[in-house]
C-alpha atoms as a PDB file:
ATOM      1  CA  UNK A   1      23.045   8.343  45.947  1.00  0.00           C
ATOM      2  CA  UNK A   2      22.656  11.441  43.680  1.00  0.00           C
ATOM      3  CA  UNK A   3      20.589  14.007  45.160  1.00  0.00           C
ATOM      4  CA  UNK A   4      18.488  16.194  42.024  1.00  0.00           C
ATOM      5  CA  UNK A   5      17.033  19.353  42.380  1.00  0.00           C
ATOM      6  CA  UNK A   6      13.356  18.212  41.656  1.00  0.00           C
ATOM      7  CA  UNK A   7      12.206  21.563  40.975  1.00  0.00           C
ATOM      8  CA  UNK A   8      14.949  21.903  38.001  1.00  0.00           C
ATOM      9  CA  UNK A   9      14.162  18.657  36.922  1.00  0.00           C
ATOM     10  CA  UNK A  10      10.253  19.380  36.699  1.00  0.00           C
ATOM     11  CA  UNK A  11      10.798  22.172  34.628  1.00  0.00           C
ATOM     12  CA  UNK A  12      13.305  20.782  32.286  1.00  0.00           C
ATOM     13  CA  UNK A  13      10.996  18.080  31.581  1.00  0.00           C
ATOM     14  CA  UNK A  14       7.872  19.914  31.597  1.00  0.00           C
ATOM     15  CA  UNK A  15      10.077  22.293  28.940  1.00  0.00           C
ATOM     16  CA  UNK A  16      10.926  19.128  26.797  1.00  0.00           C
ATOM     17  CA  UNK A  17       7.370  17.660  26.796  1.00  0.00           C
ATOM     18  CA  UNK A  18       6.317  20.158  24.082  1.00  0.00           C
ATOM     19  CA  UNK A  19       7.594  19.663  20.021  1.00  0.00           C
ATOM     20  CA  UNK A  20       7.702  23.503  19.307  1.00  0.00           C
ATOM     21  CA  UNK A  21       9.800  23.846  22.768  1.00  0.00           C
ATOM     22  CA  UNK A  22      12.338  20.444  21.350  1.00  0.00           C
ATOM     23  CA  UNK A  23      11.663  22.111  17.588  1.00  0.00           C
ATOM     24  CA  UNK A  24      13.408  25.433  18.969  1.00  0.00           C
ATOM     25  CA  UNK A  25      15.888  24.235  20.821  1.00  0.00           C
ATOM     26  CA  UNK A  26      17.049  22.023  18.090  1.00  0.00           C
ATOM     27  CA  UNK A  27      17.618  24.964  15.851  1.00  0.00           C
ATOM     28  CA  UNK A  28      19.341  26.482  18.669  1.00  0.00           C
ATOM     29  CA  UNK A  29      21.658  23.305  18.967  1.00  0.00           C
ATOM     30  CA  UNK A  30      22.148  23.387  14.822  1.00  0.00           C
ATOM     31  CA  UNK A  31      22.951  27.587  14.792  1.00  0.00           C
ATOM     32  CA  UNK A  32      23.183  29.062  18.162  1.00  0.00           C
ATOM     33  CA  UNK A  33      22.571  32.690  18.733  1.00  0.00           C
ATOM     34  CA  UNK A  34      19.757  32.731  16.340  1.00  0.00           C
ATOM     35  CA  UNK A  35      17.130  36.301  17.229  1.00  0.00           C
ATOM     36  CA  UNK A  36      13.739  35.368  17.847  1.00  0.00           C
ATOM     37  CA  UNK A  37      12.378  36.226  14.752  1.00  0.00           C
ATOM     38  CA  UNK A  38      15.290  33.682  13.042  1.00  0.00           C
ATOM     39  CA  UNK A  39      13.914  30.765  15.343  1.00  0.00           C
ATOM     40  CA  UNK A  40      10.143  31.866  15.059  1.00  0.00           C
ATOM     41  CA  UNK A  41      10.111  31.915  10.968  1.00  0.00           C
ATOM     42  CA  UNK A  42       9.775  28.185  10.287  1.00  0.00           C
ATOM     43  CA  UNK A  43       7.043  27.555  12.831  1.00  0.00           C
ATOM     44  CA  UNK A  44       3.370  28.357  11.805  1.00  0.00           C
ATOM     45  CA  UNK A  45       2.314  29.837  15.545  1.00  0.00           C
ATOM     46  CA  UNK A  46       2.106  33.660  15.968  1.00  0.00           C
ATOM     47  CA  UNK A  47       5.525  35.510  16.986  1.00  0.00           C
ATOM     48  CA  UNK A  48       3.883  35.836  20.438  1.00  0.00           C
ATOM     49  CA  UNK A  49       3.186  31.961  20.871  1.00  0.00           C
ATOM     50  CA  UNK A  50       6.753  31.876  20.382  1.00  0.00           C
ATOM     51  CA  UNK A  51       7.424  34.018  22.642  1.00  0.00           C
ATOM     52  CA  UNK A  52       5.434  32.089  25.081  1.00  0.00           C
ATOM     53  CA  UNK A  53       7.429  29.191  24.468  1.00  0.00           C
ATOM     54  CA  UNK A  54      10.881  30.777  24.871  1.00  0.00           C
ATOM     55  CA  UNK A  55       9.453  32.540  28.502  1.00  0.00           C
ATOM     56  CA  UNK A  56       9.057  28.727  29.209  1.00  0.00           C
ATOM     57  CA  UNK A  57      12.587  27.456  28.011  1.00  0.00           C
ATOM     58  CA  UNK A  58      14.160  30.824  29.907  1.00  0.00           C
ATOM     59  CA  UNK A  59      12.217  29.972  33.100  1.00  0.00           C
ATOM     60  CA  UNK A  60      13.244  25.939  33.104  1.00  0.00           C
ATOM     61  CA  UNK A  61      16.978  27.301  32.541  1.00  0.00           C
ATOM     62  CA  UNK A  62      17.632  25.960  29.033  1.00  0.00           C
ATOM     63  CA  UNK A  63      18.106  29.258  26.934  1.00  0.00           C
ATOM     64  CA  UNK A  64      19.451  32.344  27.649  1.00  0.00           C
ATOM     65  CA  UNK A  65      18.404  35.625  25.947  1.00  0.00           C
ATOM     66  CA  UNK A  66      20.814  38.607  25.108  1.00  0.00           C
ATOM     67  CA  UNK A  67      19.257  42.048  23.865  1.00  0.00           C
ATOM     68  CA  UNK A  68      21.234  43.944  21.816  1.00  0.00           C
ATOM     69  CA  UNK A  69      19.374  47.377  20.514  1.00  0.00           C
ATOM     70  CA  UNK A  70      16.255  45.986  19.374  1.00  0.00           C
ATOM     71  CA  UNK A  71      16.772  42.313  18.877  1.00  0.00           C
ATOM     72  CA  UNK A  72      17.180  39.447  21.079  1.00  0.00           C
ATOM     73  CA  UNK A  73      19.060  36.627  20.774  1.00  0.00           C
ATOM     74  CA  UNK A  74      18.932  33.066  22.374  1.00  0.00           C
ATOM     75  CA  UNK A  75      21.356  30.709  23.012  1.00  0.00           C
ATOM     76  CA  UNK A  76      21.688  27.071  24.494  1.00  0.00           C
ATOM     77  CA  UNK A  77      22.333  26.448  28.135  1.00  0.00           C
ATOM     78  CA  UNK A  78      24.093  23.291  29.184  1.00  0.00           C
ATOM     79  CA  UNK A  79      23.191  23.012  33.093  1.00  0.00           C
ATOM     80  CA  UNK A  80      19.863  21.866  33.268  1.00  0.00           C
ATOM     81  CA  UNK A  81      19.959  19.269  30.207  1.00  0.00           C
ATOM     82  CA  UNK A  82      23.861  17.879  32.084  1.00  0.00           C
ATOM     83  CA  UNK A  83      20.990  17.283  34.948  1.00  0.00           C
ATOM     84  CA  UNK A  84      18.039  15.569  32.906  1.00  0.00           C
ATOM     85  CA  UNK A  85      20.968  13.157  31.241  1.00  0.00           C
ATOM     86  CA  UNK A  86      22.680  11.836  34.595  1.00  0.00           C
ATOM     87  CA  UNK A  87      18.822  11.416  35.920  1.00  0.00           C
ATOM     88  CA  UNK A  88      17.766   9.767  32.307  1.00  0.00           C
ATOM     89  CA  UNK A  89      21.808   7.739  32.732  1.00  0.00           C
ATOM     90  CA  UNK A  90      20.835   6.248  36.492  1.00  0.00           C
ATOM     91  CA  UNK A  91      17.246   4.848  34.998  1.00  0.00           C
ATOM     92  CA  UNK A  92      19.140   3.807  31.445  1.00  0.00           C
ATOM     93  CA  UNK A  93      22.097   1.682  33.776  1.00  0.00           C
ATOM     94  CA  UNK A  94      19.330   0.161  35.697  1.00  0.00           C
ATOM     95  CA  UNK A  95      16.821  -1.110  32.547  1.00  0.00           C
ATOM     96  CA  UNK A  96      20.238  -1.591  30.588  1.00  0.00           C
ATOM     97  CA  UNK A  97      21.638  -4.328  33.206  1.00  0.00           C
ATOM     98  CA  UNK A  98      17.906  -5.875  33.677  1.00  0.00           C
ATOM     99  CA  UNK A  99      17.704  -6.321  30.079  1.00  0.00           C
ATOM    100  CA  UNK A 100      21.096  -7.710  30.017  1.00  0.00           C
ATOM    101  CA  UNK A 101      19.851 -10.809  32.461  1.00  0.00           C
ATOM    102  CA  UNK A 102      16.633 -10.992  30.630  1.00  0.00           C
ATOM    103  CA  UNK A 103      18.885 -12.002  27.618  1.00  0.00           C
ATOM    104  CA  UNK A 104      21.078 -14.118  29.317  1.00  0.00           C
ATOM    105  CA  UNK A 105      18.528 -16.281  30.482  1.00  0.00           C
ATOM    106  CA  UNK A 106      16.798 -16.788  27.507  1.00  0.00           C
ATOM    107  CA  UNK A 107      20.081 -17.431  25.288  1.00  0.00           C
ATOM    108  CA  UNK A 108      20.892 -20.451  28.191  1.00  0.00           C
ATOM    109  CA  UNK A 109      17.621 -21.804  28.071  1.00  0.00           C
ATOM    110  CA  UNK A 110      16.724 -24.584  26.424  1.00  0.00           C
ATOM    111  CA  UNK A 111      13.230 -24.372  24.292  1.00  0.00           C
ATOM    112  CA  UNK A 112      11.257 -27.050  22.981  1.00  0.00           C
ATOM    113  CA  UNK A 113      11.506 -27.640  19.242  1.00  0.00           C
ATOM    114  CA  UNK A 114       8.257 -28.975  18.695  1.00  0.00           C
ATOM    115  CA  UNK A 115       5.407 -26.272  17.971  1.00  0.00           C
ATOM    116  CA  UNK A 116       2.590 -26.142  20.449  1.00  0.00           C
ATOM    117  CA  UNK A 117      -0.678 -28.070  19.733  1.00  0.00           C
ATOM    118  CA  UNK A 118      -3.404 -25.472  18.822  1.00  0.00           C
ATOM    119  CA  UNK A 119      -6.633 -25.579  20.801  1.00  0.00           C
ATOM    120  CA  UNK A 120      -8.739 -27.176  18.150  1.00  0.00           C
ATOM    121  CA  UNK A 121      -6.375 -30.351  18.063  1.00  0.00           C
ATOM    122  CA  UNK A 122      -7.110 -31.020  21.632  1.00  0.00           C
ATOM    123  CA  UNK A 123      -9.271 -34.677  22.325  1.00  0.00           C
ATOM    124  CA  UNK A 124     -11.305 -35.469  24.832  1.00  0.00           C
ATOM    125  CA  UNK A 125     -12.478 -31.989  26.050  1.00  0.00           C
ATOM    126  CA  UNK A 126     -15.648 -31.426  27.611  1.00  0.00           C
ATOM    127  CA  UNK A 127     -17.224 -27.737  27.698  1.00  0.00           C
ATOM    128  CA  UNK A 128     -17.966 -26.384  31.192  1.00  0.00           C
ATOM    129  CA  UNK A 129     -21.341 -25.701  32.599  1.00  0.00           C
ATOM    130  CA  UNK A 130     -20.615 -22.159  32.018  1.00  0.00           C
ATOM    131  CA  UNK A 131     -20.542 -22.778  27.861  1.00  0.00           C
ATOM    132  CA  UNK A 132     -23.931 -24.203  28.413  1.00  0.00           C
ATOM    133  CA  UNK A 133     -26.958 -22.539  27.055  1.00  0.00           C
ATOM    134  CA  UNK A 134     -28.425 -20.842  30.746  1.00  0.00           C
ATOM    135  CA  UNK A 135     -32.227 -21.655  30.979  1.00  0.00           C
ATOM    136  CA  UNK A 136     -34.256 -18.164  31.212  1.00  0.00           C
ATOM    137  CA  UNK A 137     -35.536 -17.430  34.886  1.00  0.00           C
ATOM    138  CA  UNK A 138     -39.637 -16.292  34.433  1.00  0.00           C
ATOM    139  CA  UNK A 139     -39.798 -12.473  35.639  1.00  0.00           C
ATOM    140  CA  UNK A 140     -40.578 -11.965  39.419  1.00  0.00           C
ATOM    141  CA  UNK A 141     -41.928  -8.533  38.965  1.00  0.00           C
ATOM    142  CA  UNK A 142     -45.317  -7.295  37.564  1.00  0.00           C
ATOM    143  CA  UNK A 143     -45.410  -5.072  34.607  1.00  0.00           C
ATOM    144  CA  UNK A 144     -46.004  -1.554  34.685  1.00  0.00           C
ATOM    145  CA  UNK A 145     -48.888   0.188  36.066  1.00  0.00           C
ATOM    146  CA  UNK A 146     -50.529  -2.881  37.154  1.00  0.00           C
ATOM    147  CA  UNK A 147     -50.693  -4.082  40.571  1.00  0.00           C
ATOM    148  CA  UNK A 148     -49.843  -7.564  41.954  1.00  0.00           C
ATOM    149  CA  UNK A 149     -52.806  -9.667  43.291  1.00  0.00           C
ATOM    150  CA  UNK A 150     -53.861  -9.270  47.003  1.00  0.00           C
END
């Protein structure tokens, strides 16, 4: 069995649950090496939301930032993502080969050719008690403010 590094994992996924984070890194996959401001223009957040997000992508190990002078540039990393697709692969074999004798039953299995009879075209059906009208029970307690006989 395959051991993962949970903690890696977690924070991969917890990058990847967010569109802006998968928006960024998808311009990073199109044009790597792209400075912040180049990856922040399309979005409508504030530079420093961005910023936010890219502290997030850095810390789960996804990007990697380069300063050079005054600007800083990000590129992909391939580790942690190599990591979230062999633990996505194990899940995908698993549902893939259930799925796989899910359709193999039903493609040897014979089915009835004749549609079901609906509900209504049933004969000789009597309602239960519980489709009967219920008879109303008289109240057992006295109304407000008034007090019961003594």
């Amino acid at each position: 069995m395959v051991k993962y590094k949970d903690e890696t994992l977690d924070r991969t996924f917890a990058a990847l649950s967010d569109p802006t984070r998968r928006a960024l890194l998808a311009r990073l996959g199109e044009q790597d090496g792209l400075t912040v401001s180049e990856l922040a223009a399309p979005f409508r957040v504030s530079l420093p939301a961005i910023m936010k997000h890219l502290d997030v992508l850095t810390d789960a190990g996804l990007i990697m930032r380069e300063k050079t002078g005054r600007t800083v540039a990000c590129r992909l990393t391939a580790q942690p993502m190599e990591q979230a697709m062999n633990w996505l692969n194990r899940y995908a074999q698993f549902w893939s080969h259930n799925l796989d004798r899910l359709a193999a039953f039903v493609e040897e299995e014979t089915w009835p050719t004749q549609p079901p009879t609906p509900p209504n075209a049933r004969q000789n059906v009597q309602a239960s008690r519980s489709r009967a009208g219920s008879a109303r029970r008289p109240k057992r307690s006295t109304p407000p403010g008034r007090k019961a006989p003594s």
